[in-house]
Protein backbone atom coordinates (compact mmCIF):
# COMPACT_ATOMS: atom_id res chain seq x y z
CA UNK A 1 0.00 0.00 0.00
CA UNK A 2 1.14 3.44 -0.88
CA UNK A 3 1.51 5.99 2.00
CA UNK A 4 1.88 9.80 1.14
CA UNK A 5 2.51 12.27 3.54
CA UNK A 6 4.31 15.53 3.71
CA UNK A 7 8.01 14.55 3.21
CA UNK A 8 7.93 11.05 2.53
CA UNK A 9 6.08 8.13 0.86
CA UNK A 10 6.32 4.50 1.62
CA UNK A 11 5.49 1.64 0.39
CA UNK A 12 3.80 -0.79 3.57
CA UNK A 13 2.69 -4.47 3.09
CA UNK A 14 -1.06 -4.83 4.27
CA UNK A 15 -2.52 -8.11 5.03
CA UNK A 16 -2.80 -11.46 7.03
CA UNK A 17 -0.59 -14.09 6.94
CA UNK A 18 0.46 -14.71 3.24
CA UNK A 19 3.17 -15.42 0.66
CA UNK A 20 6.10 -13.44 0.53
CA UNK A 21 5.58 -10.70 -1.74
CA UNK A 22 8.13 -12.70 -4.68
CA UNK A 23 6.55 -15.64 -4.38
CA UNK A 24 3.25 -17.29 -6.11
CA UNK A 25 -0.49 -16.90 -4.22
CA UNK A 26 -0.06 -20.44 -4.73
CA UNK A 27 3.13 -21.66 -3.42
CA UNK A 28 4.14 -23.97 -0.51
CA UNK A 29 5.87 -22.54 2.05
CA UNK A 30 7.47 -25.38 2.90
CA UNK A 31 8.66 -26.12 -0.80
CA UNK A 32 12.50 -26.15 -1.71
CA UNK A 33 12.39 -26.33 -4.98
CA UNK A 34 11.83 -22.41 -6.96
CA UNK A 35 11.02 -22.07 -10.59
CA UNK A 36 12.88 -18.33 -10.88
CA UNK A 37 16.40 -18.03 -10.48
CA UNK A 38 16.37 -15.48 -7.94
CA UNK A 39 16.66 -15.87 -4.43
CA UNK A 40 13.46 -15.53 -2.42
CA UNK A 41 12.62 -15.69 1.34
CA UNK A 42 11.59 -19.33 2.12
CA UNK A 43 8.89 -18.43 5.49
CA UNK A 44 5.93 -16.59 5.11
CA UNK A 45 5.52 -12.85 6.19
CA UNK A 46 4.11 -12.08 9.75
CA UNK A 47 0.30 -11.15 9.89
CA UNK A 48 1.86 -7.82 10.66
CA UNK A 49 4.91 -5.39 9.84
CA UNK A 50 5.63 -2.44 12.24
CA UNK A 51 7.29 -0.29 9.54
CA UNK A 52 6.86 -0.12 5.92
CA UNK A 53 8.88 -2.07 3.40
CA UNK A 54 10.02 1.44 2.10
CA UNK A 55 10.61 5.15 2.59
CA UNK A 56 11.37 7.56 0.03
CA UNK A 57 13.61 10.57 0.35
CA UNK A 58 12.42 13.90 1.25
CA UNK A 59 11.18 15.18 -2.16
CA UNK A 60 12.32 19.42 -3.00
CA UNK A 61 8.45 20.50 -2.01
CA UNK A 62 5.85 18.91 0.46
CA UNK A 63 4.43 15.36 -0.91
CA UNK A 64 0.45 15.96 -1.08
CA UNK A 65 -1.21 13.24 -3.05
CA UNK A 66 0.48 10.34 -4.84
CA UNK A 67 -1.27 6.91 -7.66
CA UNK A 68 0.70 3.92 -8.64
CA UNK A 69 0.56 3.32 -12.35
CA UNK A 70 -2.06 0.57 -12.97
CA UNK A 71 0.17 -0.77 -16.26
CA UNK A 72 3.65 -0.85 -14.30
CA UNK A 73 3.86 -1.96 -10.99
CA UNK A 74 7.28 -0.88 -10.47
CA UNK A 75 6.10 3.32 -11.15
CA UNK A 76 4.79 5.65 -8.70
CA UNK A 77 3.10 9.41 -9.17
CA UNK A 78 3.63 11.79 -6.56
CA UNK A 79 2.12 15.03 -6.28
CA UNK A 80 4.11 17.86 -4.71
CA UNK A 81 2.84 21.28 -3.43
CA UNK A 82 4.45 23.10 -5.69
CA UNK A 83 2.61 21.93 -8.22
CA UNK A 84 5.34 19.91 -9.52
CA UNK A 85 4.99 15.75 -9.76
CA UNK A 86 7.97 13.40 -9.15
CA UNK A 87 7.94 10.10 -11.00
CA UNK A 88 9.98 7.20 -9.59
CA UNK A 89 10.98 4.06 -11.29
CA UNK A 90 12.10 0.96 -9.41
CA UNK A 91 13.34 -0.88 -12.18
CA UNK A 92 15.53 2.55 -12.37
CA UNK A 93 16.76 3.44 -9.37
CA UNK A 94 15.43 3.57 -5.74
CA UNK A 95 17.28 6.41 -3.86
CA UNK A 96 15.20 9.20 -5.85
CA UNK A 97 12.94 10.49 -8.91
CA UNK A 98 13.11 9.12 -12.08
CA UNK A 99 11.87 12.51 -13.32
CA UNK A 100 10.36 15.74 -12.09
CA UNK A 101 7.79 17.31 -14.33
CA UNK A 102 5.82 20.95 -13.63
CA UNK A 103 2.28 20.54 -13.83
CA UNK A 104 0.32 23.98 -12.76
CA UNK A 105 1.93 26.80 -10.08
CA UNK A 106 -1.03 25.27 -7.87
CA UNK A 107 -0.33 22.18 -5.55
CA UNK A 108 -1.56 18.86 -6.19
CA UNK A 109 -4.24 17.94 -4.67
CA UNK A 110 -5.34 14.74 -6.28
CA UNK A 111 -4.54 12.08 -8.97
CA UNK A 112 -5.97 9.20 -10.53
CA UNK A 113 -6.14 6.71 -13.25
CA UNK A 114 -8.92 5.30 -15.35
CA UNK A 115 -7.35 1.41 -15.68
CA UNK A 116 -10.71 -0.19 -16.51
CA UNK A 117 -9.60 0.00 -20.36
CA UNK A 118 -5.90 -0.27 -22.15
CA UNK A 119 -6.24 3.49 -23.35
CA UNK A 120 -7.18 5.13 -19.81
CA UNK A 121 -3.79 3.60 -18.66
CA UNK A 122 -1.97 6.36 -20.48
CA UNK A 123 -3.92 8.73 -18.76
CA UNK A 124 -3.31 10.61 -15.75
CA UNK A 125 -6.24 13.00 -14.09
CA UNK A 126 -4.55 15.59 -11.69
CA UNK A 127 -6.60 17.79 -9.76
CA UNK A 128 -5.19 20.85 -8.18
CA UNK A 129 -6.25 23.18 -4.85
CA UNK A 130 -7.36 26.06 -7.63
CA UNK A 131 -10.02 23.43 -8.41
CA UNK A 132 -8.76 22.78 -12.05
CA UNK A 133 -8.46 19.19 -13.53
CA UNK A 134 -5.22 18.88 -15.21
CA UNK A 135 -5.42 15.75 -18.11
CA UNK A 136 -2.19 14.32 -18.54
CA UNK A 137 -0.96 12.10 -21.64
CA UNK A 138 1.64 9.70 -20.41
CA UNK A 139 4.77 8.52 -22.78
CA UNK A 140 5.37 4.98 -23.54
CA UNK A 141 8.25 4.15 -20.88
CA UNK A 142 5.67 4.70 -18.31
CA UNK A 143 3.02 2.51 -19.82
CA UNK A 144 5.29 -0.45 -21.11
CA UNK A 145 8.12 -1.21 -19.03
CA UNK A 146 10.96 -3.59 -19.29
CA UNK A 147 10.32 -7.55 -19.39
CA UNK A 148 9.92 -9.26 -16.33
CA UNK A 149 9.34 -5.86 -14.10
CA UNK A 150 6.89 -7.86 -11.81
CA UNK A 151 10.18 -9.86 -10.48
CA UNK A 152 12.32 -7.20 -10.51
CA UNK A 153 9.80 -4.76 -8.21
CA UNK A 154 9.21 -8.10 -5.86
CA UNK A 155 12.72 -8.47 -5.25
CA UNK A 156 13.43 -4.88 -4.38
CA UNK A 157 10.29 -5.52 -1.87
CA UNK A 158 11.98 -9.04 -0.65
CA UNK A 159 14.92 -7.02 -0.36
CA UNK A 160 13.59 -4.71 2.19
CA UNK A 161 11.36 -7.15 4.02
CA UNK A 162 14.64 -9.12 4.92
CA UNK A 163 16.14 -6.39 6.24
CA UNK A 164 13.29 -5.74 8.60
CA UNK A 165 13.33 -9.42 9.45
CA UNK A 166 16.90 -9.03 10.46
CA UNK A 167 16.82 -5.89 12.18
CA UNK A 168 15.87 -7.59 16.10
CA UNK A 169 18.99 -10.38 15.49
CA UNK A 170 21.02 -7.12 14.54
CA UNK A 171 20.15 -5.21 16.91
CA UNK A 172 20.77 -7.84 19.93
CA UNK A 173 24.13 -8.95 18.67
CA UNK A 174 24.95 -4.61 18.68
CA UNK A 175 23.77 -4.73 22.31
CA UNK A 176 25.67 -7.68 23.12
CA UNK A 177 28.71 -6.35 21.51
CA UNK A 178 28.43 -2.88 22.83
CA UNK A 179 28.34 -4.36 26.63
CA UNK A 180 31.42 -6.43 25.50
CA UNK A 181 32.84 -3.39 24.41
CA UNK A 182 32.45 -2.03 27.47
CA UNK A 183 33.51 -4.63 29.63
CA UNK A 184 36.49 -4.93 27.79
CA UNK A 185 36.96 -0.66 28.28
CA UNK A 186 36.40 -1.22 31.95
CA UNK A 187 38.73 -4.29 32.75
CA UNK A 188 41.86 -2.21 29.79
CA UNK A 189 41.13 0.80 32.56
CA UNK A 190 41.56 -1.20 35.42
CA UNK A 191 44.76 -3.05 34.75
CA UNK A 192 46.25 0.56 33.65
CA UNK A 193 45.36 2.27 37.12
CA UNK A 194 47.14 -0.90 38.36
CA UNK A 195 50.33 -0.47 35.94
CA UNK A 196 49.77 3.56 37.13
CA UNK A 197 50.04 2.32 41.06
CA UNK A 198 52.94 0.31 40.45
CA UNK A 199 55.43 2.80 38.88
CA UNK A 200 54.00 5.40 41.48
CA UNK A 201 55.01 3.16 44.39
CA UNK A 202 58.12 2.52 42.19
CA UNK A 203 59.35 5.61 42.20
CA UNK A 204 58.24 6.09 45.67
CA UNK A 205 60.50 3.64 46.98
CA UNK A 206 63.16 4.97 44.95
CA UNK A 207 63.02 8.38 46.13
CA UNK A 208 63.04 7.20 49.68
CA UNK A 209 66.18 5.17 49.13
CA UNK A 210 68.32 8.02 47.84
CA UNK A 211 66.57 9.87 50.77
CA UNK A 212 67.91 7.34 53.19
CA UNK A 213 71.58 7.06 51.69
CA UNK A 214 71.77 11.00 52.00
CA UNK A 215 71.05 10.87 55.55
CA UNK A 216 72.69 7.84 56.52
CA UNK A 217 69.06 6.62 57.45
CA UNK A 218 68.06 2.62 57.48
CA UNK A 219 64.79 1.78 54.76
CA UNK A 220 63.87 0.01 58.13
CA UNK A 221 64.09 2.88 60.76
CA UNK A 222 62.65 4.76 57.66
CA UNK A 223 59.49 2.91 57.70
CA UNK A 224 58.91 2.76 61.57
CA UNK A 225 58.99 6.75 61.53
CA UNK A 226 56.54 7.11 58.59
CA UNK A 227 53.94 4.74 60.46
């Protein structure tokens, strides 16, 4: 599901217990064998995720609206305030726009697609906070993309699903290596206030011998009269 709000989208997985988001509606869980090449978590997903699968940048201008194309699953619309609309492209790149294009000086308000037939695909309706509708014709690269974009946008998804999977593990062996870190810190300090104590009394007792030579004092008598 897509989530818009002022400086970010994301991208959150909705839904009870199901598949993993690269893999069939159909397939076992429990099955080794996979018909695609790529590598695929082999569990399904918990009934629920505490944080979405994604989060975009922060765009140049507040995020106020935002569609996901109905013809490429990999392409999302996002409306800006500014009145400008950011296109991004998975199959592209995932760090920021594919494209920025100005629509009106008014911000975005709301956008939509009519998918119900092939030539309402090319089609994006815009409405902006003036009240105007803004008709926008689409160019091909956002209406066909490249072969087998279903697998690639699945694995970007599977991608960031096993990093939140892994982020409790990861985080427990940081604790556990931060309070060995610390241990370790505490027992270096110790032994080097001991090594400190030892050349103090080192030189201690050296300065008292010389002492003792100059005045013809024993390190015996020496010791009675400090006690």
């Amino acid at each position: 599901m897509l989530v818009v709000s002022d400086w970010e989208f994301a991208l959150w997985y909705i839904g009870g217990a199901a598949p993993s988001l690269a893999r069939p509606d159909t397939a076992d869980p429990d099955d080794e064998e996979d018909e695609v090449d790529s590598p695929r978590p082999d569990k399904f997903m918990p009934a629920q995720i505490h944080e979405p699968l994604f989060r975009s940048t922060a765009p140049n201008s507040y995020f106020a609206c935002g569609a996901c194309s109905p013809s490429r699953p990999a392409v999302l619309y996002l409306g800006r305030v500014d009145g400008g609309m950011d296109v991004w492209d998975f199959t592209d790149q995932s760090h920021q726009p594919l494209m920025s294009h100005p629509v009106t000086a008014a911000a975005l308000t709301t956008m939509t697609f009519c998918p119900e037939d092939d030539a309402g695909k090319s089609l994006l309706a815009v409405g902006d906070d003036h009240g105007h509708l803004h008709i926008l014709k689409l160019p091909v690269n956002l209406i066909c993309g490249p072969e087998r974009e279903d697998e690639i946008i699945r694995q970007v998804l599977d991608r960031e699903y096993r990093r939140i999977e892994g982020e409790p593990t990861r985080s427990t062996t940081l604790e556990a290596l931060k309070q060995q870190t610390e241990k370790t810190l505490a027992a270096g300090d110790e032994e080097i206030v001991q090594q400190e104590d030892s050349v103090i009394d080192e030189e201690y007792r050296k300065t008292l011998a010389e002492f003792c030579e100059a005045t013809g004092m024993s390190l015996s008598a020496s010791d009675a009269a400090l006690m």
